[in-house]
N, C-alpha and C. Protein backbone atom coordinates (compact mmCIF):
# COMPACT_ATOMS: atom_id res chain seq x y z
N UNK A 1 0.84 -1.18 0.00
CA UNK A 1 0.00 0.00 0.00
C UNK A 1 0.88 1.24 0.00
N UNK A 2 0.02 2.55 -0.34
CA UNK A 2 1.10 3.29 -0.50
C UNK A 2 0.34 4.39 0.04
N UNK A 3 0.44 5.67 0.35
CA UNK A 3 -0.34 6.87 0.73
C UNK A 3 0.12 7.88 -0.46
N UNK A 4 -1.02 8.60 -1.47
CA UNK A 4 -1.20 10.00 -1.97
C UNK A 4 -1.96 10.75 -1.69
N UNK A 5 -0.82 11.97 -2.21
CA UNK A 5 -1.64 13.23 -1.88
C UNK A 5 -1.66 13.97 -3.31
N UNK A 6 -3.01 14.20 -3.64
CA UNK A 6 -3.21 14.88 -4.66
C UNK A 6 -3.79 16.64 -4.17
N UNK A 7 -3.18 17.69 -4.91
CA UNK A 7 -4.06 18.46 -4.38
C UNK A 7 -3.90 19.68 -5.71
N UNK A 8 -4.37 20.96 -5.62
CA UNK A 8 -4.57 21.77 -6.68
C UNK A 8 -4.48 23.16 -5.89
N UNK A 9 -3.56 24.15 -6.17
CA UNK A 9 -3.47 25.28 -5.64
C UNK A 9 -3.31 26.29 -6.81
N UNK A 10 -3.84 27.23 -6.76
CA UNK A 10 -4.06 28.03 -7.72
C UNK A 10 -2.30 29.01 -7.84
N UNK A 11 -1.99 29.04 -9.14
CA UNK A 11 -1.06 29.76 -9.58
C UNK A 11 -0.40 30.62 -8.63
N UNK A 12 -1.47 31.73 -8.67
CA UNK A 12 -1.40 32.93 -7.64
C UNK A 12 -0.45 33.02 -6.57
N UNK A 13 -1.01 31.67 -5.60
CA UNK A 13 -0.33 30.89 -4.22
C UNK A 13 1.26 30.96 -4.52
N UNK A 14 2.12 31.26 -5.56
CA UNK A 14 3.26 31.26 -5.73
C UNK A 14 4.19 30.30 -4.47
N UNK A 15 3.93 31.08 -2.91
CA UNK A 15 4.67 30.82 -1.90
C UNK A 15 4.56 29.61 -1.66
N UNK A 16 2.83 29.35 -1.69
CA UNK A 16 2.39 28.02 -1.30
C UNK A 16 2.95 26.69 -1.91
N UNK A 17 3.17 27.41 -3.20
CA UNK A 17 3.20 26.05 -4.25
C UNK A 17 4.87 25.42 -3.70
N UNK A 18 5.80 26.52 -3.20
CA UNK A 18 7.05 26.59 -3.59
C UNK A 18 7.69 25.66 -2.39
N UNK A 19 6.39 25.88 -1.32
CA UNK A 19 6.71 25.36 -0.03
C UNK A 19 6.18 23.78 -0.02
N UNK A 20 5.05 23.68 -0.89
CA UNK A 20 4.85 22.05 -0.64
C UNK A 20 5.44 21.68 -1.23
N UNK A 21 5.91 21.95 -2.41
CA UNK A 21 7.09 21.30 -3.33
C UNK A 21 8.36 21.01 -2.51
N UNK A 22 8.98 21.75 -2.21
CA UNK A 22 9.92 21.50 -0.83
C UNK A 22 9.74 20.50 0.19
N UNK A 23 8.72 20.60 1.21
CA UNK A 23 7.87 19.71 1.94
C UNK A 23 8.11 18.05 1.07
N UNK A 24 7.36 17.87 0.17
CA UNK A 24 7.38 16.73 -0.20
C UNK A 24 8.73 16.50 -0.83
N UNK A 25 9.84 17.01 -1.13
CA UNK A 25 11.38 16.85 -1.69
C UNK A 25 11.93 16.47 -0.44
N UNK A 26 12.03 16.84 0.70
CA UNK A 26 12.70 16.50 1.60
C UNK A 26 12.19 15.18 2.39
N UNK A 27 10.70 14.72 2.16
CA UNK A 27 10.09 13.12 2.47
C UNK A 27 10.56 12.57 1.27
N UNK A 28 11.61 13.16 0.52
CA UNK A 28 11.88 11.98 -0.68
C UNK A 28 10.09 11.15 -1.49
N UNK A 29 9.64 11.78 -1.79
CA UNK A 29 8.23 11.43 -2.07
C UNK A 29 8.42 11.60 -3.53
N UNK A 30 7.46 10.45 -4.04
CA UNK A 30 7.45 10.75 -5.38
C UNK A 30 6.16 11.04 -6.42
N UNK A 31 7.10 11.91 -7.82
CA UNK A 31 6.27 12.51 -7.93
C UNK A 31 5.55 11.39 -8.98
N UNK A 32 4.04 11.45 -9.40
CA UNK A 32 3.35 10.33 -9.75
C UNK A 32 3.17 11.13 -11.37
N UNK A 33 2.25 12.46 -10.87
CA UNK A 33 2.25 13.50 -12.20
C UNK A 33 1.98 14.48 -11.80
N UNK A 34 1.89 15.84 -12.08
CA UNK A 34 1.44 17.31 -11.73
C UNK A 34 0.71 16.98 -10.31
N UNK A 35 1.07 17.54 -9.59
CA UNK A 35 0.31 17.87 -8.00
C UNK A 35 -0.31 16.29 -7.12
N UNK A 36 0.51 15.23 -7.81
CA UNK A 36 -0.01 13.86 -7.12
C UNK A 36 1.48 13.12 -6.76
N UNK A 37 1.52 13.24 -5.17
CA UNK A 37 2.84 11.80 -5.15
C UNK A 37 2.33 11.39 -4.31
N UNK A 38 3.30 10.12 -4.13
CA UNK A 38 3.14 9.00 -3.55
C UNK A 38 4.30 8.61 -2.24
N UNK A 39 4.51 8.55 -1.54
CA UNK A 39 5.01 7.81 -0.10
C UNK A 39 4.43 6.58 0.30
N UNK A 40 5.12 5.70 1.13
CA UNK A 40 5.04 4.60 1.77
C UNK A 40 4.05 5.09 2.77
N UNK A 41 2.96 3.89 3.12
CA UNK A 41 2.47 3.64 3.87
C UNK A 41 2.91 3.70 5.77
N UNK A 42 3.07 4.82 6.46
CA UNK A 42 3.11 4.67 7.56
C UNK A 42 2.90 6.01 8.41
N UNK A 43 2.48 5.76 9.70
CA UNK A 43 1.79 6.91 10.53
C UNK A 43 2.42 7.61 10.00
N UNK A 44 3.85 8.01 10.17
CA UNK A 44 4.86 9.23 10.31
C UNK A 44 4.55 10.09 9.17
N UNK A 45 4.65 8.73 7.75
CA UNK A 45 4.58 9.69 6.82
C UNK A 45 2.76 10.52 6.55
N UNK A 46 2.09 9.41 7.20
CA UNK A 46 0.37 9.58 7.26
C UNK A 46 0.04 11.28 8.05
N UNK A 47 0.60 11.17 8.88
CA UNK A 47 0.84 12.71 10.06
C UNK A 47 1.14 13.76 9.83
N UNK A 48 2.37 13.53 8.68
CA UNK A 48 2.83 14.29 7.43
C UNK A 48 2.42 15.00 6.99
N UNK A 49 1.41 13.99 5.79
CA UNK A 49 0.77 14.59 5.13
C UNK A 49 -0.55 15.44 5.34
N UNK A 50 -1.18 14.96 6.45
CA UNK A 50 -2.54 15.54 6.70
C UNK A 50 -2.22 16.86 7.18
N UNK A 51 -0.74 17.35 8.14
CA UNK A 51 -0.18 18.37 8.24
C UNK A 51 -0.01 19.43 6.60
N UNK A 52 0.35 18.94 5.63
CA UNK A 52 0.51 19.54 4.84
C UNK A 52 -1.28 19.50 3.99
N UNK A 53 -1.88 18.58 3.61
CA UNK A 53 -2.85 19.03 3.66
C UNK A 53 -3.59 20.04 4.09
N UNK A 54 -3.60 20.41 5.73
CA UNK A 54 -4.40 21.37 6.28
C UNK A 54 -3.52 22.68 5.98
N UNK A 55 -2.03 22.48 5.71
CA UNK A 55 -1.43 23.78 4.94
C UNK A 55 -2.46 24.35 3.97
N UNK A 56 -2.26 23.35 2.80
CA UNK A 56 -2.79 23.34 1.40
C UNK A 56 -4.02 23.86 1.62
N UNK A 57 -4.73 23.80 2.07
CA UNK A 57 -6.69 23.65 2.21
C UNK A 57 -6.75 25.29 3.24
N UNK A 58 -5.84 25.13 4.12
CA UNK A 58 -5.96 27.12 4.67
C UNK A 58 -5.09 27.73 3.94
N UNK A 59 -4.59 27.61 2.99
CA UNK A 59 -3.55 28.60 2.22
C UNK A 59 -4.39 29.05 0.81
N UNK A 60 -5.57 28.50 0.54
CA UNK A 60 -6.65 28.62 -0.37
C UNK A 60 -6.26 27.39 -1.77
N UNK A 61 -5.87 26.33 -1.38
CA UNK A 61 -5.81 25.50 -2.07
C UNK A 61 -6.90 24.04 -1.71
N UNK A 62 -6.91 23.15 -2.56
CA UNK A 62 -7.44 22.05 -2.24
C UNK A 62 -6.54 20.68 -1.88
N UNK A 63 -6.41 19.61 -1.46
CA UNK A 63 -5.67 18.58 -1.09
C UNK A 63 -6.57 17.83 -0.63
N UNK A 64 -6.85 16.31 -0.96
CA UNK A 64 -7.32 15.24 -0.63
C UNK A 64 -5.90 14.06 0.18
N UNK A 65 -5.79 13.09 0.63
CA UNK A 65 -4.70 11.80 0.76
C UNK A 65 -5.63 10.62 0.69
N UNK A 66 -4.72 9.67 -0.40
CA UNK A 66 -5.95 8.20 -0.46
C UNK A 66 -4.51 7.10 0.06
N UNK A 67 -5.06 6.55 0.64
CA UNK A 67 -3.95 4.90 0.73
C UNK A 67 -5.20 3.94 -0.77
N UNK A 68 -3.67 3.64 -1.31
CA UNK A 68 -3.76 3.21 -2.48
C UNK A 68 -3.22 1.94 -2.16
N UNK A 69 -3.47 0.73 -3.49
CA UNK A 69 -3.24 -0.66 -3.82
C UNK A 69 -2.27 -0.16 -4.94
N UNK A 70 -1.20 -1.14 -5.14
CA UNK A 70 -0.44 -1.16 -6.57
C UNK A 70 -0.45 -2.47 -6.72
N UNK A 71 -0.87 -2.46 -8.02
CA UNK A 71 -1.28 -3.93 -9.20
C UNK A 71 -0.02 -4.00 -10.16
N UNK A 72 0.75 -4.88 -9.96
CA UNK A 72 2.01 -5.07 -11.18
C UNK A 72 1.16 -5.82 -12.44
């Protein structure tokens, strides 16, 4: 299993964008495509993200996180 975070922040947000991009570079997280990566499954990184989520979502952006299945 894996945990993503997809989310959508408008242009504008310049700061915002510059800071989750950062945020998720330093969890070594990867990127899946435009505004969606992926991390391993675990609290730490789970705690993480919902932290950066509630960034994303009061900074006037949107952000969802799904724990996902991968099918080879």
């Amino acid at each position: 299993m894996a945990l993503i975070i997809m989310y959508d922040i408008p242009k504008t947000k310049n700061t915002l964008l510059v800071r989750v991009w950062r945020e998720l570079q330093k969890l070594n997280a990867t990127k899946v495509m435009d505004s969606v990566w992926q991390l391993e499954d675990n609290e730490i990184n789970l705690e993480i993200l919902k932290n950066l989520r509630n960034l994303i979502n009061q900074g006037g952006g949107n952000a969802k996180i799904m724990k996902v299945f991968e099918f080879d």
